[in-house]
PDB file of N, CA and C in Angstrom:
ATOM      1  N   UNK A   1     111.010 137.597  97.236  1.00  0.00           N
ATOM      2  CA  UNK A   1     112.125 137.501  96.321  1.00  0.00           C
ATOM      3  C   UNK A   1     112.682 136.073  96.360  1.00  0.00           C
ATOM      4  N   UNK A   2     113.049 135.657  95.501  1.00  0.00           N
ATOM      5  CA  UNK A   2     113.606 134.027  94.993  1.00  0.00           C
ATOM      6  C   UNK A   2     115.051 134.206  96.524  1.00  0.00           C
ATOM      7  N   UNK A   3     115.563 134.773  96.352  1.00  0.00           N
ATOM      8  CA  UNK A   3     116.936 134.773  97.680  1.00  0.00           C
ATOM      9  C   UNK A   3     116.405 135.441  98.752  1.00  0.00           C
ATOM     10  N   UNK A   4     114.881 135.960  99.142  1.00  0.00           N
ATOM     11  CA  UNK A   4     114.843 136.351 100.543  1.00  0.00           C
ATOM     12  C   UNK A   4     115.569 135.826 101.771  1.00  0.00           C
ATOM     13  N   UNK A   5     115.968 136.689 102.463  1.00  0.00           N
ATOM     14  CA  UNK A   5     116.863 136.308 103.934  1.00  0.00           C
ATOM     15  C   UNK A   5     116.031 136.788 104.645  1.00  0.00           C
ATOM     16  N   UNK A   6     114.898 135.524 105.722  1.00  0.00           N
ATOM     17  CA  UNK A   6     114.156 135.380 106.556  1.00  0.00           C
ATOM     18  C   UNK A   6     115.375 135.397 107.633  1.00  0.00           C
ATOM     19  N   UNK A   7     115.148 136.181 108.584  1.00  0.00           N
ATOM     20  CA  UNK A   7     115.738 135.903 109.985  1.00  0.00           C
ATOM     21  C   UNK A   7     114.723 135.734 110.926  1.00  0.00           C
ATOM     22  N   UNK A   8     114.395 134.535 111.968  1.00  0.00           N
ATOM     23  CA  UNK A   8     113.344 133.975 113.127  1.00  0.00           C
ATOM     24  C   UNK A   8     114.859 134.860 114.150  1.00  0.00           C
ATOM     25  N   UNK A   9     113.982 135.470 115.782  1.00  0.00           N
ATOM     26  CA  UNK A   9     114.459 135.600 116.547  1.00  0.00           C
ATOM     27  C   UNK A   9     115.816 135.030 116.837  1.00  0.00           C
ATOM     28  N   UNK A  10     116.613 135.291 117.710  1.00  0.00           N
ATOM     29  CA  UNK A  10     118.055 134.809 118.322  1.00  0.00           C
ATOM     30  C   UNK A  10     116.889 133.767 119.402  1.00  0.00           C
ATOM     31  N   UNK A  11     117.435 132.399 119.894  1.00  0.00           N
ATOM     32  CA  UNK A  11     116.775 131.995 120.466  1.00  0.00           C
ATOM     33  C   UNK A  11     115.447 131.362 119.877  1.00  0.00           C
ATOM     34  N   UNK A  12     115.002 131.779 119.337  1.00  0.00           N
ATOM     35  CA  UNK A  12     113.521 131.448 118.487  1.00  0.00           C
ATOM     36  C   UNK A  12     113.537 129.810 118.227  1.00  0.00           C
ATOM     37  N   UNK A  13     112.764 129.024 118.604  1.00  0.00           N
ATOM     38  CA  UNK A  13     112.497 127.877 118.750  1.00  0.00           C
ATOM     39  C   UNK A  13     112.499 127.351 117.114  1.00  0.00           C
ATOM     40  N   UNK A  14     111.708 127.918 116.095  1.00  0.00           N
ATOM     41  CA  UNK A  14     112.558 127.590 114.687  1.00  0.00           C
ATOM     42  C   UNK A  14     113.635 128.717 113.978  1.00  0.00           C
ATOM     43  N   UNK A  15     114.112 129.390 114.999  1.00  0.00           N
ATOM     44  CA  UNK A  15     115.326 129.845 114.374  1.00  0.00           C
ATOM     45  C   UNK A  15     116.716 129.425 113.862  1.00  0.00           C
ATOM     46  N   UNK A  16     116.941 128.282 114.513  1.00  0.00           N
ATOM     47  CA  UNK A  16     118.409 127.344 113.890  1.00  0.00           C
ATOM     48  C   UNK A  16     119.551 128.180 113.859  1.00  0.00           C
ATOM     49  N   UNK A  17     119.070 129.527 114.328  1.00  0.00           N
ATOM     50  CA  UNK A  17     120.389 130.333 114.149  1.00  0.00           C
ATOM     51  C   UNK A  17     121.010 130.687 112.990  1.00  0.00           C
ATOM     52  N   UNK A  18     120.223 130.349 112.417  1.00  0.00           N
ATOM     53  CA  UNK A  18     120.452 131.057 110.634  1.00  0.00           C
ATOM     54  C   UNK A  18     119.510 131.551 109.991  1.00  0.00           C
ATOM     55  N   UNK A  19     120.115 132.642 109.033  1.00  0.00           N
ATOM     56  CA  UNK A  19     118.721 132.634 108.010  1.00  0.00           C
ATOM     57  C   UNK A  19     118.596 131.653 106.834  1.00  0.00           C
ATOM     58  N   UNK A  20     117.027 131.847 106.861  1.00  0.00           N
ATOM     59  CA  UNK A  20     116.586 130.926 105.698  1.00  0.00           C
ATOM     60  C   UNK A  20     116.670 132.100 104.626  1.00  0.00           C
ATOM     61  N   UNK A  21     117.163 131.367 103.522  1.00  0.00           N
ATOM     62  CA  UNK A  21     117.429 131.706 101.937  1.00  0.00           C
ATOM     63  C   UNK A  21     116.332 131.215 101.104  1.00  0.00           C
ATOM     64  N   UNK A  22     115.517 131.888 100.253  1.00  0.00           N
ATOM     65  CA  UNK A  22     114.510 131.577  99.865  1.00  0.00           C
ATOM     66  C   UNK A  22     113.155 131.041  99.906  1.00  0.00           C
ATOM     67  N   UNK A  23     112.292 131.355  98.763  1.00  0.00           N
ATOM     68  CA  UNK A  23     110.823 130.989  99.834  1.00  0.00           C
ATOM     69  C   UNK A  23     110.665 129.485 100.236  1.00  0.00           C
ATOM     70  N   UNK A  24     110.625 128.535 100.002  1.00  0.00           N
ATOM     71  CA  UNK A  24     110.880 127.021 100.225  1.00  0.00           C
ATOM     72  C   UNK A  24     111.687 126.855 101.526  1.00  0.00           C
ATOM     73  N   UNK A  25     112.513 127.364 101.785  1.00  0.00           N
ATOM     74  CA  UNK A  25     113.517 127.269 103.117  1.00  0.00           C
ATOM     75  C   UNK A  25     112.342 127.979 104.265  1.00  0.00           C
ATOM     76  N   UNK A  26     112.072 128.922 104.081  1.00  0.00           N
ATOM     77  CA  UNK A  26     111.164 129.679 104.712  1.00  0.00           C
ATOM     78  C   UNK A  26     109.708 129.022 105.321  1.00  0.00           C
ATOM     79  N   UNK A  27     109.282 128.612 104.061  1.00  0.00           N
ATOM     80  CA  UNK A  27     107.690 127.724 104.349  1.00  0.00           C
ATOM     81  C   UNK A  27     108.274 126.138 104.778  1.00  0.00           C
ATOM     82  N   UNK A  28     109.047 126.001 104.353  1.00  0.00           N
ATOM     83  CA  UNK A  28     109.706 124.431 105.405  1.00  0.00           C
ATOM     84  C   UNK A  28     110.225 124.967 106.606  1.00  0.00           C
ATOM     85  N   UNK A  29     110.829 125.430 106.807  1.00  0.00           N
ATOM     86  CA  UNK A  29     111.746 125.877 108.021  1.00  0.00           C
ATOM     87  C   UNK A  29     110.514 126.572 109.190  1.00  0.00           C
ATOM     88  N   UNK A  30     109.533 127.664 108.466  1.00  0.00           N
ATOM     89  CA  UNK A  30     108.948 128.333 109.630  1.00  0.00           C
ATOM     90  C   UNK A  30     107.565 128.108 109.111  1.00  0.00           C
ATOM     91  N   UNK A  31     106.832 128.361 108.147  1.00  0.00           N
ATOM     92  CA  UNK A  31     105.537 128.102 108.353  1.00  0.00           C
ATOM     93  C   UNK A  31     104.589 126.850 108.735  1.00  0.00           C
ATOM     94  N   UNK A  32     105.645 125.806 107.686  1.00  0.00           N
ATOM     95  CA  UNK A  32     104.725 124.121 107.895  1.00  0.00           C
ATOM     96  C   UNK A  32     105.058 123.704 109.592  1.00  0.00           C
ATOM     97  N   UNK A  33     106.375 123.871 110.244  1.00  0.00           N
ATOM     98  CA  UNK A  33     106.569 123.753 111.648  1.00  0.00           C
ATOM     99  C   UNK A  33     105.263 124.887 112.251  1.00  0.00           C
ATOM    100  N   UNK A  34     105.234 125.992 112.121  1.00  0.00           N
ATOM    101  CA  UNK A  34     103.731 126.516 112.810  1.00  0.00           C
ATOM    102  C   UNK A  34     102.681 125.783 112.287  1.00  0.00           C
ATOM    103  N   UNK A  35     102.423 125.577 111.436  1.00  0.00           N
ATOM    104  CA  UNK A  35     100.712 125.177 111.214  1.00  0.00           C
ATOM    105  C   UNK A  35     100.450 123.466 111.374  1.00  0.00           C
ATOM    106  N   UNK A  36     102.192 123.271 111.775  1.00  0.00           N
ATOM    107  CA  UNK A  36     101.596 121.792 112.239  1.00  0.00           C
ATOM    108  C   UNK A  36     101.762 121.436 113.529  1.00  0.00           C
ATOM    109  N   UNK A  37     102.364 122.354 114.395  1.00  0.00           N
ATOM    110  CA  UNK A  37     102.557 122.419 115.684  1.00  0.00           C
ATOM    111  C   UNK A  37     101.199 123.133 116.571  1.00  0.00           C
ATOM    112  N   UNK A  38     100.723 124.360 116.206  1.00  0.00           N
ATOM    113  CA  UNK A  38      99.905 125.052 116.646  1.00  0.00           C
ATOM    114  C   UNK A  38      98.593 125.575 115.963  1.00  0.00           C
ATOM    115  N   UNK A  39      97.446 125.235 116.978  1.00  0.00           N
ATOM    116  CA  UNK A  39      96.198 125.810 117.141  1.00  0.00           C
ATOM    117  C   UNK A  39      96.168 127.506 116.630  1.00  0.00           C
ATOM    118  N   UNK A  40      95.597 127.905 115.631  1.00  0.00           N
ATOM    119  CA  UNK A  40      95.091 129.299 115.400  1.00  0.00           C
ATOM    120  C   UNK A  40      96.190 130.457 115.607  1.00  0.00           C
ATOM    121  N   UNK A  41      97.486 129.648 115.238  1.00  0.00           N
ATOM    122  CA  UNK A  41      98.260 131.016 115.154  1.00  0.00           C
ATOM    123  C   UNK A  41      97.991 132.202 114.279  1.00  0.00           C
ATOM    124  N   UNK A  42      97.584 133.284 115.171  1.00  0.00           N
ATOM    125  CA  UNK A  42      97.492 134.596 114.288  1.00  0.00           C
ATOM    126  C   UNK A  42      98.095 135.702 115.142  1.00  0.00           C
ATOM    127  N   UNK A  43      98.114 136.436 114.843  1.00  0.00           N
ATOM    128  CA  UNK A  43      98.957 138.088 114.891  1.00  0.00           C
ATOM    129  C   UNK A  43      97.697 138.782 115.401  1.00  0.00           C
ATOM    130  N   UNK A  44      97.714 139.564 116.520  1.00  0.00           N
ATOM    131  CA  UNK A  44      96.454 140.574 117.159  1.00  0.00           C
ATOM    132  C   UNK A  44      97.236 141.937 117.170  1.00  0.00           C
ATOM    133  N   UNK A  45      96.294 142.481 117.219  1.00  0.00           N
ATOM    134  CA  UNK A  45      96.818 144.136 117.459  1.00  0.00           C
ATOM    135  C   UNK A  45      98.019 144.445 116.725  1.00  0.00           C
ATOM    136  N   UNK A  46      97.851 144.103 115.477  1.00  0.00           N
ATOM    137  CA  UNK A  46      98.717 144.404 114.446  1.00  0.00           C
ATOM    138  C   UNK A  46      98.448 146.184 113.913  1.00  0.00           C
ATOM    139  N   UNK A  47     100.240 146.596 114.229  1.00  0.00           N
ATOM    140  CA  UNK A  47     100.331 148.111 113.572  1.00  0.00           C
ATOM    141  C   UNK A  47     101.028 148.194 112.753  1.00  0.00           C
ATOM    142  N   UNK A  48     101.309 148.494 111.765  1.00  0.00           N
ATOM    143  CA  UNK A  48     102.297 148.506 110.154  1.00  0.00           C
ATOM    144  C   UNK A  48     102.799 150.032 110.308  1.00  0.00           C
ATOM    145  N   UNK A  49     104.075 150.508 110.404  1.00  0.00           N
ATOM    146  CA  UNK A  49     104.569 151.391 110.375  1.00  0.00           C
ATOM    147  C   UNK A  49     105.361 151.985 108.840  1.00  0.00           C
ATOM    148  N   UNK A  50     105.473 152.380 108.158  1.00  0.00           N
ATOM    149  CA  UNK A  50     106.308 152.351 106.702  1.00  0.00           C
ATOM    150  C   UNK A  50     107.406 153.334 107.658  1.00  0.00           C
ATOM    151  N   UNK A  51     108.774 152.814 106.969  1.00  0.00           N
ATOM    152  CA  UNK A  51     110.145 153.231 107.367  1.00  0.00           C
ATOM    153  C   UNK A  51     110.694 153.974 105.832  1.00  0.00           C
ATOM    154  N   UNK A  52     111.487 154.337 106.268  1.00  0.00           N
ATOM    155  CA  UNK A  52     112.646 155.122 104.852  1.00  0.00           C
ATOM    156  C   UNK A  52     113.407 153.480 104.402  1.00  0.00           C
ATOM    157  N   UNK A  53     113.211 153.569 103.482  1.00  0.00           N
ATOM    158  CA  UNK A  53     114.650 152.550 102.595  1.00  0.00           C
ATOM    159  C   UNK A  53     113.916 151.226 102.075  1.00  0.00           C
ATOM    160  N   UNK A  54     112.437 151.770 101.758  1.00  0.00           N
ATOM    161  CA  UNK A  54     111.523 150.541 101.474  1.00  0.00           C
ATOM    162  C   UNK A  54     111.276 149.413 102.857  1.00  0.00           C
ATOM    163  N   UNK A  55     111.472 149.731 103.743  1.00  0.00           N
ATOM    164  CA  UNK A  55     111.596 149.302 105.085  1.00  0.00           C
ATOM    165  C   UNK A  55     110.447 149.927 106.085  1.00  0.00           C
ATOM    166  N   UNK A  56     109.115 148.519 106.615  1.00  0.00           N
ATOM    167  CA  UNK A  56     108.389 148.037 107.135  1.00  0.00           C
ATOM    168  C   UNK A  56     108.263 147.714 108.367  1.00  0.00           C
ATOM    169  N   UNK A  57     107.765 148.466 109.815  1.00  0.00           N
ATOM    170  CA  UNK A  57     107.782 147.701 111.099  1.00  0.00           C
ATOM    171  C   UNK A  57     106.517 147.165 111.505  1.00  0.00           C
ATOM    172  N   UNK A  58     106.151 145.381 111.561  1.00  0.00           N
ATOM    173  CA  UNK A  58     104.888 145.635 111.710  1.00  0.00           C
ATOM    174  C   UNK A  58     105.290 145.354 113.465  1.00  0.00           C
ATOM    175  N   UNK A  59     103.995 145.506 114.512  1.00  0.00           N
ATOM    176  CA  UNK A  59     103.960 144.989 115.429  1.00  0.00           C
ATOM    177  C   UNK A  59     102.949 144.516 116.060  1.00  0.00           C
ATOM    178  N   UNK A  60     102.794 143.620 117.131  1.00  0.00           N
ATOM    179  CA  UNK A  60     101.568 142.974 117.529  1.00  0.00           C
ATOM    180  C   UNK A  60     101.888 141.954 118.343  1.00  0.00           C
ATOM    181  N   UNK A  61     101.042 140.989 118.526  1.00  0.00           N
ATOM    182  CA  UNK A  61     101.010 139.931 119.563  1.00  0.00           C
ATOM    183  C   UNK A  61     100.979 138.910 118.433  1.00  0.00           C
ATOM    184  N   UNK A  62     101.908 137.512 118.793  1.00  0.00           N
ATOM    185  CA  UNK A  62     101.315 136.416 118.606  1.00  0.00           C
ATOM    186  C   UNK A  62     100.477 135.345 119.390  1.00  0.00           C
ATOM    187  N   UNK A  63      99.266 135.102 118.916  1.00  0.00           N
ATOM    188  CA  UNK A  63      98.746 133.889 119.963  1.00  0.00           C
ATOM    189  C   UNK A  63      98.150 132.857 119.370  1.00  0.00           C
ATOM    190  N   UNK A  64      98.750 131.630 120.264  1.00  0.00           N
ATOM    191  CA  UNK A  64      97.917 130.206 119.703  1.00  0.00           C
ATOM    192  C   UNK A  64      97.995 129.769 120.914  1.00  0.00           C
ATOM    193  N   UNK A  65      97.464 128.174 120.699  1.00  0.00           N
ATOM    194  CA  UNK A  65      97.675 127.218 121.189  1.00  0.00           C
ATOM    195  C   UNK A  65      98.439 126.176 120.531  1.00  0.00           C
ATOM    196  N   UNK A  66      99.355 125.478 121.546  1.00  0.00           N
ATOM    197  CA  UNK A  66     100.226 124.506 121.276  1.00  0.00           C
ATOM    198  C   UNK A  66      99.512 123.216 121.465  1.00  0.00           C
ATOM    199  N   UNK A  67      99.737 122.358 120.236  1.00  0.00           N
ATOM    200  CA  UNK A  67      98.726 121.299 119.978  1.00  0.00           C
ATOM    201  C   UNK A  67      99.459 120.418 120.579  1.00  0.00           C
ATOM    202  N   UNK A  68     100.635 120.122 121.347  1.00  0.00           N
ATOM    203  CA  UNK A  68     100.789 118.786 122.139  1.00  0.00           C
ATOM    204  C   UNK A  68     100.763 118.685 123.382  1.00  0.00           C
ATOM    205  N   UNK A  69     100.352 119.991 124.198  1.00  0.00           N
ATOM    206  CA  UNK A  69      99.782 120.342 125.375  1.00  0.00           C
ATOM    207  C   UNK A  69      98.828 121.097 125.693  1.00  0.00           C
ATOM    208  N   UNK A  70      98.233 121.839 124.399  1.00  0.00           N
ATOM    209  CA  UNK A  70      97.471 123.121 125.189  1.00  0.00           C
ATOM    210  C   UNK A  70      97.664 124.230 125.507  1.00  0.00           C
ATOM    211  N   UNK A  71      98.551 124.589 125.715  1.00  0.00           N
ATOM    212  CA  UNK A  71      99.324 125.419 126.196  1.00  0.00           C
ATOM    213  C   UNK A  71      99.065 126.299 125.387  1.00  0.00           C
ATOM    214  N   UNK A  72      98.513 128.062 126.160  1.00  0.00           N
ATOM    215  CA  UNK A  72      98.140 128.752 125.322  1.00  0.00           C
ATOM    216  C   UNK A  72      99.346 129.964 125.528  1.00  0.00           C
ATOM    217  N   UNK A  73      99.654 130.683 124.040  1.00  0.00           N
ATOM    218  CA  UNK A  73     100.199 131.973 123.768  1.00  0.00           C
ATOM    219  C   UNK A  73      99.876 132.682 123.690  1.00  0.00           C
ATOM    220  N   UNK A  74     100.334 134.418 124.235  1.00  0.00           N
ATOM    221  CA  UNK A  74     100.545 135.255 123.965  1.00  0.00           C
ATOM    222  C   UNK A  74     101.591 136.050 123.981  1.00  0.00           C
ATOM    223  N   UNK A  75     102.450 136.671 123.188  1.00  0.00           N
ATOM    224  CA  UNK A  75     103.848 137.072 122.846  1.00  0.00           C
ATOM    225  C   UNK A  75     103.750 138.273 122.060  1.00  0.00           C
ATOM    226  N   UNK A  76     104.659 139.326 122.527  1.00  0.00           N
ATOM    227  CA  UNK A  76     105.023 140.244 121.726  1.00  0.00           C
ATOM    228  C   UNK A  76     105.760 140.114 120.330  1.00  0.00           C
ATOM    229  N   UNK A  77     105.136 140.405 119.296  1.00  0.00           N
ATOM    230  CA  UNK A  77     105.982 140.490 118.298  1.00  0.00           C
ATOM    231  C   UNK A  77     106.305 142.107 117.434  1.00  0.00           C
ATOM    232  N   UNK A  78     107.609 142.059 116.965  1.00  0.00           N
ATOM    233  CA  UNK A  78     107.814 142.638 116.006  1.00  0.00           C
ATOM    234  C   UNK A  78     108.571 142.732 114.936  1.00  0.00           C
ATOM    235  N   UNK A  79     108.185 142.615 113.636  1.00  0.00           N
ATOM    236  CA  UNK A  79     108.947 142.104 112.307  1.00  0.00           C
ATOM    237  C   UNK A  79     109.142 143.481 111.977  1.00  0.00           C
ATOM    238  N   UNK A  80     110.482 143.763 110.988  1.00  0.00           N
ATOM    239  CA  UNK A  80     110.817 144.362 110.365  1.00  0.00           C
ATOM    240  C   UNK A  80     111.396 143.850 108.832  1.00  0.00           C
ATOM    241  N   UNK A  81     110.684 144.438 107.699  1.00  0.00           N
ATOM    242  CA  UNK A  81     110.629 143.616 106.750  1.00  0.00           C
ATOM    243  C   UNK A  81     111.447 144.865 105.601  1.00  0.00           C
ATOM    244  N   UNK A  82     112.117 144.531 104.957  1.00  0.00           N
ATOM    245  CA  UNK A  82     112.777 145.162 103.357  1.00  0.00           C
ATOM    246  C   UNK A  82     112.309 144.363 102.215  1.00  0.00           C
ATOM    247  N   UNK A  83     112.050 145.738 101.689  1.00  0.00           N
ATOM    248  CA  UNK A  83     111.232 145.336 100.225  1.00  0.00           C
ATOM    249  C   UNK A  83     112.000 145.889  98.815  1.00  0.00           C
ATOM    250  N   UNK A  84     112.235 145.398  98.353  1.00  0.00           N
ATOM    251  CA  UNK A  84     112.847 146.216  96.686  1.00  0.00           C
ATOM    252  C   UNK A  84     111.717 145.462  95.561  1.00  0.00           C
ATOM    253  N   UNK A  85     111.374 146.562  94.521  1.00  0.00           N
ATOM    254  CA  UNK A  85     110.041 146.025  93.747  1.00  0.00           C
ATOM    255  C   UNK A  85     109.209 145.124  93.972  1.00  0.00           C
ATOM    256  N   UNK A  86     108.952 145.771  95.083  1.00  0.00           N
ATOM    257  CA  UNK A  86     107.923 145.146  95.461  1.00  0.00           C
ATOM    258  C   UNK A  86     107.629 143.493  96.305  1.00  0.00           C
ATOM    259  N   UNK A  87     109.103 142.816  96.238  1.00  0.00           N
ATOM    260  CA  UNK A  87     108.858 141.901  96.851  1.00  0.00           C
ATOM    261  C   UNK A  87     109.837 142.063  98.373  1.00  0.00           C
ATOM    262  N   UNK A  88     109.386 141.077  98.871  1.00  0.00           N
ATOM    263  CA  UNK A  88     110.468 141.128 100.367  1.00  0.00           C
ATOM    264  C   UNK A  88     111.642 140.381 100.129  1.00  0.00           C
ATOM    265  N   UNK A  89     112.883 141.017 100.731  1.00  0.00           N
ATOM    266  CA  UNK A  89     114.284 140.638 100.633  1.00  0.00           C
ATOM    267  C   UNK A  89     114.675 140.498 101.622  1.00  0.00           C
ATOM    268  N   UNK A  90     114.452 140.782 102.669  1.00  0.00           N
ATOM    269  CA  UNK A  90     114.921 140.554 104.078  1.00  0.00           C
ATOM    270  C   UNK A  90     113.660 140.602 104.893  1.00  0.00           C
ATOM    271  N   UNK A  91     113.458 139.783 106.029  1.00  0.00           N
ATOM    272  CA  UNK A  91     112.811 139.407 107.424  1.00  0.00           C
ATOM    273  C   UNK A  91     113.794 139.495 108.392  1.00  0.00           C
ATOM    274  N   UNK A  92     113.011 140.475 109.350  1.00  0.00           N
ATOM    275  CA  UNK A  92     113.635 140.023 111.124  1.00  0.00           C
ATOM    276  C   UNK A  92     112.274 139.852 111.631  1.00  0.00           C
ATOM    277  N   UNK A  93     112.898 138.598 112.794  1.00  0.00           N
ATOM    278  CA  UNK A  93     111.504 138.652 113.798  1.00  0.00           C
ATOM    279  C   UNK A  93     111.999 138.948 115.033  1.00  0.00           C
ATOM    280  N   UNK A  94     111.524 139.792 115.503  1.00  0.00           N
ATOM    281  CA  UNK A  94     111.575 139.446 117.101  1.00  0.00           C
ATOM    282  C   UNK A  94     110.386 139.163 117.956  1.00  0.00           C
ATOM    283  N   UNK A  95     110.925 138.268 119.328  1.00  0.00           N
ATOM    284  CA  UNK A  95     109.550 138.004 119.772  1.00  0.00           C
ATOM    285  C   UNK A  95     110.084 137.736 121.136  1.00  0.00           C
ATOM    286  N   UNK A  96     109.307 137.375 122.490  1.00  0.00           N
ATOM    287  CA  UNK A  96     109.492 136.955 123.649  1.00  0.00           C
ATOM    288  C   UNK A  96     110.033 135.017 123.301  1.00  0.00           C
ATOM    289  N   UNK A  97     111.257 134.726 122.674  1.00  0.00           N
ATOM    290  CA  UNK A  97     111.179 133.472 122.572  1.00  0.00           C
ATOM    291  C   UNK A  97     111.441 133.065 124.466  1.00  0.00           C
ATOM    292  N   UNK A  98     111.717 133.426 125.281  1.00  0.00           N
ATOM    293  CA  UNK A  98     111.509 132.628 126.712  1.00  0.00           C
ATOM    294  C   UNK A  98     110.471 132.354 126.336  1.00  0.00           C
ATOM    295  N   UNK A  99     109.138 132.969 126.167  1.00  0.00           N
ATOM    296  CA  UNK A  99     107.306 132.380 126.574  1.00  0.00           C
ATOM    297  C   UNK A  99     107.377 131.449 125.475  1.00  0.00           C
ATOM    298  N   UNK A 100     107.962 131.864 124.030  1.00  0.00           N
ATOM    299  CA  UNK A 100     107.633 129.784 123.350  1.00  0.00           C
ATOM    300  C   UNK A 100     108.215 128.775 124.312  1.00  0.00           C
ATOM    301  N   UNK A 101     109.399 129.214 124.677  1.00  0.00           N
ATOM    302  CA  UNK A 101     110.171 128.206 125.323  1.00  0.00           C
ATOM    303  C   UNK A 101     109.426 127.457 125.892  1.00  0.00           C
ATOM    304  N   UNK A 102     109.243 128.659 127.120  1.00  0.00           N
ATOM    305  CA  UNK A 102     108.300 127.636 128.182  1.00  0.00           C
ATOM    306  C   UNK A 102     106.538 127.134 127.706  1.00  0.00           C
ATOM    307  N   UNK A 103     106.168 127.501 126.378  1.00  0.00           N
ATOM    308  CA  UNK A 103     104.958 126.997 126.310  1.00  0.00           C
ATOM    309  C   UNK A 103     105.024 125.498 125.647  1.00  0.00           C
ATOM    310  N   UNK A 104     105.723 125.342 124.931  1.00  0.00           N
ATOM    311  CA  UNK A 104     106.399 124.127 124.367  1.00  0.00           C
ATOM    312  C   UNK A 104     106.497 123.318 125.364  1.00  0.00           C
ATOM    313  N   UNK A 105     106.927 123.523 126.514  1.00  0.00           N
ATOM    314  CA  UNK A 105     107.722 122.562 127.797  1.00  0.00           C
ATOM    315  C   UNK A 105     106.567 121.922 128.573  1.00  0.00           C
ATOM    316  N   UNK A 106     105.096 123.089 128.546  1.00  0.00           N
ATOM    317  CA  UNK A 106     104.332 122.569 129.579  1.00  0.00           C
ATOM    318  C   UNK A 106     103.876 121.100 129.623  1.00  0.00           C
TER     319      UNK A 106
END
């Protein structure tokens, strides 16, 4: 949706503590910071749950590597996503942000 409200974790290393408003805020704010920071970020053991209220839980692991040390991830994730016709209107993420923390640091 043109006004999606992305929320990154409390803590979350691109979370800023706000949500991002729209898709542009979103792919600046959280995707171009992943794909230019990290090695092969993808999602494993991904389960998609459908909820009541057009409401989505996926869950899984995230893992990469961090391209200015090496430093490899693995992290629990789980998003919960709202949808109205079809597009998404709201994002939550949650995740182990301590393990970015400290993978960033090594």
């Amino acid at each position: 949706d043109a006004k999606v409200e992305w929320n990154e974790a409390e803590s979350f290393i691109y979370g800023d503590n706000k949500p991002f408003i729209g898709p542009d805020a979103v792919v600046n704010g959280v995707f171009a910071k992943i794909g230019g920071e990290w090695d092969g970020f993808t999602i494993t053991n991904l389960q998609v749950i459908n909820m009541d209220n057009g409401m989505v839980l996926a869950t899984g692991r995230y893992q990469a590597k961090y391209k200015k040390n090496g430093a490899v991830l693995d992290a629990q994730m789980a998003h919960v996503w709202t949808l109205k016709d079809g597009k998404i209107v709201k994002f939550q993420q949650y995740t182990d942000t301590k393990q970015f923390a400290e993978v960033i640091k090594k």
